[in-house]
Structure formats: structure tokens, C-alpha cells
C-alpha atoms as a PDB file:
ATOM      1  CA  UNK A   1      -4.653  15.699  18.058  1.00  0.00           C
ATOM      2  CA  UNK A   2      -8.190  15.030  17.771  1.00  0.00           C
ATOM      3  CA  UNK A   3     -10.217  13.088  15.145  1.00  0.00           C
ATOM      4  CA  UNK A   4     -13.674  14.886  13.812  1.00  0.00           C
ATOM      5  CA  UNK A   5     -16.280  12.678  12.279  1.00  0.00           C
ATOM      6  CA  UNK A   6     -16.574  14.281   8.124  1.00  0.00           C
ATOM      7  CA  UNK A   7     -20.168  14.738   8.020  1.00  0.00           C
ATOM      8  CA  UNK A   8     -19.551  16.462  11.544  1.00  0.00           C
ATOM      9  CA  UNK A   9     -16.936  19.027  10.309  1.00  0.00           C
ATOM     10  CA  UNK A  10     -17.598  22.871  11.216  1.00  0.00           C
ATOM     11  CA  UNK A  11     -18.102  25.479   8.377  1.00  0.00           C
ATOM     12  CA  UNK A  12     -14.756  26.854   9.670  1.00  0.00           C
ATOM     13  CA  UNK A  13     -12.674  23.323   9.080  1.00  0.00           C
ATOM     14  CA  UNK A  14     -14.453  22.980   5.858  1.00  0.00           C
ATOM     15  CA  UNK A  15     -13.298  26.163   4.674  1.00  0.00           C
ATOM     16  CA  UNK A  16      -9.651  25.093   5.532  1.00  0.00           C
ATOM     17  CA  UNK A  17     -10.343  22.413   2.397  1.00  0.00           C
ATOM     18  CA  UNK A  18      -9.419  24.881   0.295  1.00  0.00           C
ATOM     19  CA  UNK A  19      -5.817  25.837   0.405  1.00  0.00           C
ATOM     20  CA  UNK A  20      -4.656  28.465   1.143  1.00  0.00           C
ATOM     21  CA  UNK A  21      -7.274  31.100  -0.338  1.00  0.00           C
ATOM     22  CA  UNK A  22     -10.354  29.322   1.872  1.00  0.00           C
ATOM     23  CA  UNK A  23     -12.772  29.626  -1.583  1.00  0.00           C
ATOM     24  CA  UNK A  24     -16.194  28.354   0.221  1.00  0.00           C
ATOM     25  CA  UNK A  25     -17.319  26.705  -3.391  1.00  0.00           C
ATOM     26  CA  UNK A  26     -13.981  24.709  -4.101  1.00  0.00           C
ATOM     27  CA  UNK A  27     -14.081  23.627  -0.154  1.00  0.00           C
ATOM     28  CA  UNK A  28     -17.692  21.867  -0.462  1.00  0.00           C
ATOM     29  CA  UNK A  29     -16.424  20.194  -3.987  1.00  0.00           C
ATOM     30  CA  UNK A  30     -13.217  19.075  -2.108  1.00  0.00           C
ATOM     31  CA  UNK A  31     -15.723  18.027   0.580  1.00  0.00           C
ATOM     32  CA  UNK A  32     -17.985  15.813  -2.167  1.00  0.00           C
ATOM     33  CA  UNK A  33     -14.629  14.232  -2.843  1.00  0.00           C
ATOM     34  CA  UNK A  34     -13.522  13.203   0.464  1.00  0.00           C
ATOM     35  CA  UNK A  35     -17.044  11.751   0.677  1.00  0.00           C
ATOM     36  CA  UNK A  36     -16.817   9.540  -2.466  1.00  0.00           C
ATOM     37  CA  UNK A  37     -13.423   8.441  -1.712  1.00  0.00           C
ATOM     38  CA  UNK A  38     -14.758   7.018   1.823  1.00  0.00           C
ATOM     39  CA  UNK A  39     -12.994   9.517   3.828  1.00  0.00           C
ATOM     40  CA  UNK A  40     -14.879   9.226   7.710  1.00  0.00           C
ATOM     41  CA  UNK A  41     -12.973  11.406   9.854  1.00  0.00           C
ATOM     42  CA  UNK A  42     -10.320  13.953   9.873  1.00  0.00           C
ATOM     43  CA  UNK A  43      -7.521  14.845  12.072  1.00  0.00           C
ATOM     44  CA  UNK A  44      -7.494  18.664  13.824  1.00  0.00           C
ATOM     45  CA  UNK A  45      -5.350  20.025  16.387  1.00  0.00           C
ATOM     46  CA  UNK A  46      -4.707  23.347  17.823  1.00  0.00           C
ATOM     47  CA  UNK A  47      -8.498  24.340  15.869  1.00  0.00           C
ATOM     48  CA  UNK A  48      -6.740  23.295  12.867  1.00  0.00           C
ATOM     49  CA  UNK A  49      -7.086  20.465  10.464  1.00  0.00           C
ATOM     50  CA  UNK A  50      -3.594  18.820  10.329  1.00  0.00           C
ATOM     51  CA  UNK A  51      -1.284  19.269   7.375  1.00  0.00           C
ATOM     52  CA  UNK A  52       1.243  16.356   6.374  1.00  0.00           C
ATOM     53  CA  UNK A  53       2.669  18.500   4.001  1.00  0.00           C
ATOM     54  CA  UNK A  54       2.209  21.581   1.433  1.00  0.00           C
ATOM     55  CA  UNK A  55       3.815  22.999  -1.690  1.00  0.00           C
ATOM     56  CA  UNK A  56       3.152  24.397  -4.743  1.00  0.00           C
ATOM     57  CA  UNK A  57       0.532  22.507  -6.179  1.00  0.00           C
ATOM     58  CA  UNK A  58      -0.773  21.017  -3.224  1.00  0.00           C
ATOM     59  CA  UNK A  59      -2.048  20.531   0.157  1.00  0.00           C
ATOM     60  CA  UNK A  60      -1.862  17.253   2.090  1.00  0.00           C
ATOM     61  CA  UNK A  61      -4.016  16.379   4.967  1.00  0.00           C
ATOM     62  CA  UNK A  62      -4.539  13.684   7.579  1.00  0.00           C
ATOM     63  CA  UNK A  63      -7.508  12.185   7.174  1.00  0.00           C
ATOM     64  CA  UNK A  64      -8.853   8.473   7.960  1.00  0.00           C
ATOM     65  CA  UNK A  65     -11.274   6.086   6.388  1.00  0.00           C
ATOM     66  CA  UNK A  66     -12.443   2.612   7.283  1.00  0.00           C
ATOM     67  CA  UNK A  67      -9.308   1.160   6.550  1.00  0.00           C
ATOM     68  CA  UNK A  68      -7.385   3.613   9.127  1.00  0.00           C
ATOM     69  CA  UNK A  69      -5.292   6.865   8.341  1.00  0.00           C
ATOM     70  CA  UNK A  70      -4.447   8.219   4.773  1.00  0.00           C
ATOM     71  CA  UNK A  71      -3.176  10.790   3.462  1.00  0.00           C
ATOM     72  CA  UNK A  72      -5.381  13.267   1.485  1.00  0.00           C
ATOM     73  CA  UNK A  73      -3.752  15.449  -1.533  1.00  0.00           C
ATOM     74  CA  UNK A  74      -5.719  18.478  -2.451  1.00  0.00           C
ATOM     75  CA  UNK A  75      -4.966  20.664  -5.535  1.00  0.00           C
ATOM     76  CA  UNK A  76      -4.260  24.411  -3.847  1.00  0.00           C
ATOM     77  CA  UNK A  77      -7.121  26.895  -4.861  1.00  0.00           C
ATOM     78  CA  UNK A  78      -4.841  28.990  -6.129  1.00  0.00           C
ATOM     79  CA  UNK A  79      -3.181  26.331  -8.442  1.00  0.00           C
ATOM     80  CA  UNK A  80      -2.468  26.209 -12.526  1.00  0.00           C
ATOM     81  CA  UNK A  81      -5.159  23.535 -12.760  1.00  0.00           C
ATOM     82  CA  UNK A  82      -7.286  22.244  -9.684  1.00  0.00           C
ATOM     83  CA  UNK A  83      -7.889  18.738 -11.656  1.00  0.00           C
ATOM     84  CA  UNK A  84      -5.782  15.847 -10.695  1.00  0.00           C
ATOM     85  CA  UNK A  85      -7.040  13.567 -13.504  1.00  0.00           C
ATOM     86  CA  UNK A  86      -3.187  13.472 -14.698  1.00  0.00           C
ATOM     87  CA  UNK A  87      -1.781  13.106 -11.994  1.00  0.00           C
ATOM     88  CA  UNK A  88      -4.299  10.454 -10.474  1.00  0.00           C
ATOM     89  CA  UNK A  89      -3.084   7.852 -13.794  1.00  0.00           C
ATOM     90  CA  UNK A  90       0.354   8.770 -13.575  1.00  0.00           C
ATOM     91  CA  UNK A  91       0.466   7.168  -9.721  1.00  0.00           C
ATOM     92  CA  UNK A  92      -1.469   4.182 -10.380  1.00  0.00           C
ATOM     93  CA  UNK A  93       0.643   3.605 -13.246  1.00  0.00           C
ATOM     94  CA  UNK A  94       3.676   3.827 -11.255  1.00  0.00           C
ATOM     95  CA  UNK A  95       1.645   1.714  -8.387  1.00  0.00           C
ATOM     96  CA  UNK A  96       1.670  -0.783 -10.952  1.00  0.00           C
ATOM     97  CA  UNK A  97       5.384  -0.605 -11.691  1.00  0.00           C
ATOM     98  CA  UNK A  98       5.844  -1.329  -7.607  1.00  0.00           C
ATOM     99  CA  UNK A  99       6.997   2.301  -6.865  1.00  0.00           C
ATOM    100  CA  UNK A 100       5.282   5.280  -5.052  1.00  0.00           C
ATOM    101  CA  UNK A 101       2.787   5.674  -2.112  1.00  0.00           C
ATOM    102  CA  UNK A 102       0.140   3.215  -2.597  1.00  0.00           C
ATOM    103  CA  UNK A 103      -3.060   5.408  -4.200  1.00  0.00           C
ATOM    104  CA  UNK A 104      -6.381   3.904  -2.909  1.00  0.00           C
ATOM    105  CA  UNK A 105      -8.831   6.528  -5.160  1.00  0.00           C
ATOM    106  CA  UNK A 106      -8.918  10.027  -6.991  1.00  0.00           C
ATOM    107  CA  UNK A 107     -11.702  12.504  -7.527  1.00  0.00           C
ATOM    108  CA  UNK A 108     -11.639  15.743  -9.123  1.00  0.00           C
ATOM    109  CA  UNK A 109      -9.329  17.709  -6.957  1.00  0.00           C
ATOM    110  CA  UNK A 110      -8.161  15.057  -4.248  1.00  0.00           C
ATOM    111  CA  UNK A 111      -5.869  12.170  -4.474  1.00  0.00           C
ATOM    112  CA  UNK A 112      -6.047   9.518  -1.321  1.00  0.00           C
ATOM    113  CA  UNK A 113      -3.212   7.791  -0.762  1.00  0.00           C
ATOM    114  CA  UNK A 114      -1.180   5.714   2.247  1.00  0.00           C
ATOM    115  CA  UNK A 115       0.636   8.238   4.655  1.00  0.00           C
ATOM    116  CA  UNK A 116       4.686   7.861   4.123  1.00  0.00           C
ATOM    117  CA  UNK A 117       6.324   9.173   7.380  1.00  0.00           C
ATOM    118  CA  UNK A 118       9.677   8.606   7.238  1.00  0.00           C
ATOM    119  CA  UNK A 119      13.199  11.051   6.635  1.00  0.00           C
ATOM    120  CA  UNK A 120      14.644  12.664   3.228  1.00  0.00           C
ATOM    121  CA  UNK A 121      17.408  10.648   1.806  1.00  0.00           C
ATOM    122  CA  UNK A 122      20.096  12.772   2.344  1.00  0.00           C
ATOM    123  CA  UNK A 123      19.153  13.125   6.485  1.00  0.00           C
ATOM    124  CA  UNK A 124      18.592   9.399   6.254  1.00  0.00           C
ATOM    125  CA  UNK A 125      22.412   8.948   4.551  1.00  0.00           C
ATOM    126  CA  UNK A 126      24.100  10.915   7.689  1.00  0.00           C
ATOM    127  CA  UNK A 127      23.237   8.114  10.544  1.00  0.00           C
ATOM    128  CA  UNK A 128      23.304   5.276   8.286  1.00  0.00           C
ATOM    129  CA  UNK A 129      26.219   2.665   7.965  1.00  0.00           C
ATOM    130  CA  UNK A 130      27.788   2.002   4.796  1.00  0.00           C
ATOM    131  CA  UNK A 131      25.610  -1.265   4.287  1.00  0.00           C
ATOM    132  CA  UNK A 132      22.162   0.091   5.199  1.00  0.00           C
ATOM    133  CA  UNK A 133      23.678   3.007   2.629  1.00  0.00           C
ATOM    134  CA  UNK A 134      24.409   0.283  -0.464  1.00  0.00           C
ATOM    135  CA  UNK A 135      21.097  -1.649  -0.263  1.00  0.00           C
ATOM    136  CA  UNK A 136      19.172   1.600   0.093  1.00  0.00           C
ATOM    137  CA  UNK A 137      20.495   3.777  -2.120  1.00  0.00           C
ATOM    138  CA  UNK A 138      20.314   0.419  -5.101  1.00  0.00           C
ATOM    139  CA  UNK A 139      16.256  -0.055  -3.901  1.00  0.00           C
ATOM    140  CA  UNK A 140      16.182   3.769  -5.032  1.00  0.00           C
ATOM    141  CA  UNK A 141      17.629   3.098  -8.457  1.00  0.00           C
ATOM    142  CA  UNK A 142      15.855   0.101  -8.826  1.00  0.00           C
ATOM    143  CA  UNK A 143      12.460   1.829  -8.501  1.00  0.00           C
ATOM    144  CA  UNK A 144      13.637   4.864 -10.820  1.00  0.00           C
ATOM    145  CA  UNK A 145      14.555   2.227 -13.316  1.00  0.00           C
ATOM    146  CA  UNK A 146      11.046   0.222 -13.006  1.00  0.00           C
ATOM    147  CA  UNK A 147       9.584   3.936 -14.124  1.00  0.00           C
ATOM    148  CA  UNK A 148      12.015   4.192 -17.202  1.00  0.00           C
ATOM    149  CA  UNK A 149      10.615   0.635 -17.756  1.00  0.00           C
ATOM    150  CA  UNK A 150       7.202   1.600 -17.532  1.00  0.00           C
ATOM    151  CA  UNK A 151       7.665   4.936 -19.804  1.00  0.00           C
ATOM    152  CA  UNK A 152       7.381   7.417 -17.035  1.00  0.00           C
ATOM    153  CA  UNK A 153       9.042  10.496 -15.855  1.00  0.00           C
ATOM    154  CA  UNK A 154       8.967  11.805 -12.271  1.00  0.00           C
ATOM    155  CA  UNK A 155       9.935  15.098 -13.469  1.00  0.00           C
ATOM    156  CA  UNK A 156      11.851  15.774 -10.193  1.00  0.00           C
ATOM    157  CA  UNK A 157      14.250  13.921  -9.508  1.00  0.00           C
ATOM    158  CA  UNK A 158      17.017  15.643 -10.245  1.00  0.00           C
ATOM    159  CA  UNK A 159      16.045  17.577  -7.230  1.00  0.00           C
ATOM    160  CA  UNK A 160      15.041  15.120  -5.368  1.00  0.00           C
ATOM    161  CA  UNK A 161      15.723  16.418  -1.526  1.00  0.00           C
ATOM    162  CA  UNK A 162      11.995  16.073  -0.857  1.00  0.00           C
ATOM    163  CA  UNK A 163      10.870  13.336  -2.936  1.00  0.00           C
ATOM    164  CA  UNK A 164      12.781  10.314  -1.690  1.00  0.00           C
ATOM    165  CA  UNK A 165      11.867   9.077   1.640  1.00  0.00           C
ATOM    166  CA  UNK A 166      12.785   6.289   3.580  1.00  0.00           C
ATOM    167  CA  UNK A 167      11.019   4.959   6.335  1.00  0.00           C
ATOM    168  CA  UNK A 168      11.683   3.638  10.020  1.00  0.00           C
ATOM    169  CA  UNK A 169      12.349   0.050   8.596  1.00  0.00           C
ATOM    170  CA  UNK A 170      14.744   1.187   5.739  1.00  0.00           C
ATOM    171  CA  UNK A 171      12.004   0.978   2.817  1.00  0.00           C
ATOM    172  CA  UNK A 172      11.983   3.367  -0.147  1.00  0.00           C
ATOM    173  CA  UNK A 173       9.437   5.626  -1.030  1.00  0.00           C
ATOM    174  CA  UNK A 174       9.466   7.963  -4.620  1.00  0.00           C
ATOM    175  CA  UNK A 175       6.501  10.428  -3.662  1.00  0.00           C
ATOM    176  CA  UNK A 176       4.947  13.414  -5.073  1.00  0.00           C
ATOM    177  CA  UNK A 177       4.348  12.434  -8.778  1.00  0.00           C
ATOM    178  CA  UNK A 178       2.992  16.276  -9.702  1.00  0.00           C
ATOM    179  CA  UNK A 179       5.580  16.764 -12.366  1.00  0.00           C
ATOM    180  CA  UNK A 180       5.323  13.246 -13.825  1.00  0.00           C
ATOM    181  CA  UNK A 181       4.180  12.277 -17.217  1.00  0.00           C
ATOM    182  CA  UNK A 182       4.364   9.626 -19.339  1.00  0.00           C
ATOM    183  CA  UNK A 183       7.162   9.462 -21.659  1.00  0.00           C
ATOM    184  CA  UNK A 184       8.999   7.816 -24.594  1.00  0.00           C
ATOM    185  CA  UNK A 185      12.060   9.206 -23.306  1.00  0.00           C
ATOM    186  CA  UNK A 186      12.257   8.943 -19.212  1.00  0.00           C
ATOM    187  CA  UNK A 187      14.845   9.863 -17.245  1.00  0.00           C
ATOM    188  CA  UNK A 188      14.638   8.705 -14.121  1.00  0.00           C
ATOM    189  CA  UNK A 189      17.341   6.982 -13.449  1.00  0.00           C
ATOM    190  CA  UNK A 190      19.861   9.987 -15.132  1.00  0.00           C
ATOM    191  CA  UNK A 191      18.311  12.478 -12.689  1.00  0.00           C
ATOM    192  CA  UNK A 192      18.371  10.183  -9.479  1.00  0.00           C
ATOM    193  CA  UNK A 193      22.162  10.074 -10.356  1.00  0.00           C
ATOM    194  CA  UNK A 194      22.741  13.668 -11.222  1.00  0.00           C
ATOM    195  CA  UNK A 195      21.201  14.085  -7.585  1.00  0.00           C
ATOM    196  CA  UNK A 196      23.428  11.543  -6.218  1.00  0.00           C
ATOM    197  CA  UNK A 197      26.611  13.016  -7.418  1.00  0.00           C
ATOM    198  CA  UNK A 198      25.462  16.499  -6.656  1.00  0.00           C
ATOM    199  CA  UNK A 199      27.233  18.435  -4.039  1.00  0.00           C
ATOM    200  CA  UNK A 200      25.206  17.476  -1.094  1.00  0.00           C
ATOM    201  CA  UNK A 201      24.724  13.948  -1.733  1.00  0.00           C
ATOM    202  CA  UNK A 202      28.009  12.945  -3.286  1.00  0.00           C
ATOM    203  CA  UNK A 203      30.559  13.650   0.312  1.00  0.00           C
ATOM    204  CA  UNK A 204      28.153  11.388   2.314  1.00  0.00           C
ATOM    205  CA  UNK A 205      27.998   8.977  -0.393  1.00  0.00           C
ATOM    206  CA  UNK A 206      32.221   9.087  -0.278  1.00  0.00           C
ATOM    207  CA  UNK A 207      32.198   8.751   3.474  1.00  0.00           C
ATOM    208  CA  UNK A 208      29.983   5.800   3.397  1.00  0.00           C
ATOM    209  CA  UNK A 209      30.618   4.057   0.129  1.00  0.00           C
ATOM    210  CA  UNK A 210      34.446   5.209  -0.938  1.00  0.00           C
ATOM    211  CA  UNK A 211      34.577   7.279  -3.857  1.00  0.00           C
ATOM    212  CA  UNK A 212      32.488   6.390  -7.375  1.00  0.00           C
ATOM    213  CA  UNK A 213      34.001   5.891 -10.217  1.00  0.00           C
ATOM    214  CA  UNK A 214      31.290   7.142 -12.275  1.00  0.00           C
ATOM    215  CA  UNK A 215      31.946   7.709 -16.165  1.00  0.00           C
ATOM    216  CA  UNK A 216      28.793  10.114 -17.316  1.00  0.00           C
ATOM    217  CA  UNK A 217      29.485   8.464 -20.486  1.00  0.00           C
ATOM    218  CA  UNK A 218      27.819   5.218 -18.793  1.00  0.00           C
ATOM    219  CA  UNK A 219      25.015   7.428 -17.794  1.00  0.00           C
ATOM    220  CA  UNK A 220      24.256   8.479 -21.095  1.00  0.00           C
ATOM    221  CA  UNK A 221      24.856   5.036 -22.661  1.00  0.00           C
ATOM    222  CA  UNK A 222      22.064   3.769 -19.613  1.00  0.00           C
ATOM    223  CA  UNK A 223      19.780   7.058 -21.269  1.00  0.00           C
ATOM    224  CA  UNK A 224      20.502   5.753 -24.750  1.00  0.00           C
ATOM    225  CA  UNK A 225      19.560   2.124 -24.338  1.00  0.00           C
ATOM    226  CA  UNK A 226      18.242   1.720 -21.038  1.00  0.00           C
ATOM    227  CA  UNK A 227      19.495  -1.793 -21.291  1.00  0.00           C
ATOM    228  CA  UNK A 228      19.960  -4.135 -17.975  1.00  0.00           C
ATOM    229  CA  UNK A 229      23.852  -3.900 -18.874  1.00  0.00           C
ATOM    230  CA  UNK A 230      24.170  -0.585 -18.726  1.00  0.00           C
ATOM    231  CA  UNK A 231      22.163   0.024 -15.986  1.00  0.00           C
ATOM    232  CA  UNK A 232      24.995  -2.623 -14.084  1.00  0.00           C
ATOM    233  CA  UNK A 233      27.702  -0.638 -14.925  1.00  0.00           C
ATOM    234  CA  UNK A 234      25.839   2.129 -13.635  1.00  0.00           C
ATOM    235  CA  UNK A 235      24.991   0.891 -10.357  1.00  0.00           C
ATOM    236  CA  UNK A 236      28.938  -0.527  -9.969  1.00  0.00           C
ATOM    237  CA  UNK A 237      30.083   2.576 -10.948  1.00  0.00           C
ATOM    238  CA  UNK A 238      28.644   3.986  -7.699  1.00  0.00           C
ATOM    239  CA  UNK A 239      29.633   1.290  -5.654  1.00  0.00           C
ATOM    240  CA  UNK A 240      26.375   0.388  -4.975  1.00  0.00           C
ATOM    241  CA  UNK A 241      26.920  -3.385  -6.202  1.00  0.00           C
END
């Protein structure tokens, strides 16, 4: 992998900007952007820039600025809406709530943010002991709990294979706050645990925790009220205290 100074970047690498149609006019505003939001260099290999990650909304690159590597979020070309003024206040607001990626700046079409590298929760639950398991899998209802606190919704997590990471060191990240909005009526923590009792989830959970005792009328008293008692009974209803 090789790093290529921004103001230095071929026509060709520019065009790669914009995802996946290569639109030259949507490249050179994702380009004005990445220069605003300090973005020096980025990373190519194989005549390529390098992608972290892509889905249906967006295209992540690896990119670095005078504080060292980020990661840079571009709206697809070919998305609903290429503006990521939404989804720019939603993360900052959840930054503020101590949960997500840490977002260092937005601009019209490009988020910059710290580069998570770590493994899905579910891979992460197959190696793990049963300890590592109960202090992980409480940090991840604590933070879906600090975003019912602070009125908002991931919007995902109820499917949350690719949106909970943890890292190298056993630290939790919620990522990818697309779908999120702010609401009177979140629902974090009621998706986290439909995702934790799904299929999937729930036989590693058995193996390394013994086998819940979760009443889903506690989960929609916790939806109800989202008092701190309820939210106890939740997390000892999955063993996880």
C-alpha cells in the first residue's frame, strides 16, 4: 500500500471519489471536501484507492490527515440523497453520548471519522471466554442505552451483524449511524436484544453465559419506561450482571 499526496492525486484516482458510477462533477466536490476537512494524503494499492468498507449508502476510504489515518465516508453517487448533513449531527450527537467512531468533521457528501478495525460481534463471541463475553456484551448495552438516553435511534440494530465491532483490546464500537435519527421513542436497547436472542447470537451466548432467562415482558417494560431498574433486570436477565 502506498500513500499519494491529495493535491497530487491522478484524474483516474479522483474519479474513483465517486462511488461506484465515477460521475467526474460529484468526484471534484468530494475532492473540495476532503480538502476542507484537512485530508493530506490517501492510501492506493494495486492502482486503486483503498476501500475500508462499502454498502448501500456509502463508500469508505483510507485516507490520512495531519493527525494520522482516518477513515473517509462518502455518500455513493448513485445514492437516495448525496448530503450527509443528517447524518453528520446524528454522530456527533452520539459522540457526545460516549458511543460511536469518534467524527473529527463533515462536509457536504463526506464524513471523516477515526478508522475502527476490529471483528463483528458475533466472530468476536466464538474465541472469547465467558468473562471477556459478560463485560463485552454489558459495554454494548450500556452504549445502546446512553443513545435511548440521548433520544436517538440507530435504526439498525436489530440487525446488527455489521454494526457492532470490537477491537483488538476488547473495546466496543456502534458504527455506521446511516439509519439513525433522533427520536422520542428509541429503541436501541430493544433491538440490540432482539439481536442478541436471535438465532445466531443466542447458542454462543448459551455456550458462554448459560442460558437467559429473559422475560420480553421486561423488554417492553425497559421500552416503556426506560428506567435504570428496568434496564437491571434486563441486563440480569441475560446474565450479563
Amino acid at each position: 500500500m502506498d500513500w499519494v499526496e491529495l493535491r497530487a492525486l491522478p484524474a483516474e484516482l479522483r474519479l474513483q471519489l465517486s462511488y461506484p458510477r465515477r460521475v467526474p462533477g460529484y468526484a471534484e466536490r468530494v475532492l473540495r471536501d476532503m480538502e476542507a476537512l484537512g485530508v493530506e494524503r490517501v492510501a492506493v494499492e494495486g492502482g486503486s484507492l483503498v476501500l475500508l468498507g462499502k454498502g448501500f449508502r456509502n463508500a469508505v476510504f483510507l485516507v490520512a490527515t495531519e493527525r494520522g489515518e482516518a477513515a473517509l465516508k462518502v455518500r455513493r453517487d448513485d445514492a437516495p440523497s448525496t448530503s450527509v448533513g443528517r447524518e453528520a449531527l446524528v454522530h456527533a450527537a452520539a459522540n457526545r453520548a460516549g458511543v460511536g467512531p469518534i467524527l473529527f468533521g463533515s462536509g457536504e457528501h463526506s464524513l471523516l471519522m477515526e478508522v475502527v478495525v476490529g471483528r463483528p460481534l458475533r466472530l468476536w463471541l466464538e474465541e472469547a471466554s465467558g468473562e471477556e463475553v459478560r463485560r463485552v456484551v454489558g459495554e454494548v448495552l450500556r452504549q445502546c442505552r446512553a443513545l435511548d438516553l440521548a433520544g436517538i435511534d440507530h435504526g439498525e440494530l436489530s440487525r446488527a451483524r455489521k454494526h457492532v465491532i470490537v477491537t483488538a483490546d476488547a473495546s466496543v464500537k456502534l458504527i455506521d449511524f446511516g439509519a439513525a435519527r433522533f427520536s422520542s421513542r428509541p429503541r436501541n436497547v430493544t433491538s440490540i436484544v432482539r439481536y442478541l436472542t436471535s438465532r445466531e447470537v443466542m447458542q454462543l451466548l448459551e455456550e458462554k453465559l448459560g442460558s437467559p432467562e429473559l422475560d420480553l415482558e421486561l423488554v417492553r417494560e425497559y421500552a416503556r419506561t426506560l428506567s435504570e431498574e428496568s434496564y437491571r433486570r434486563v441486563l440480569s436477565s441475560l446474565r450479563v450482571i
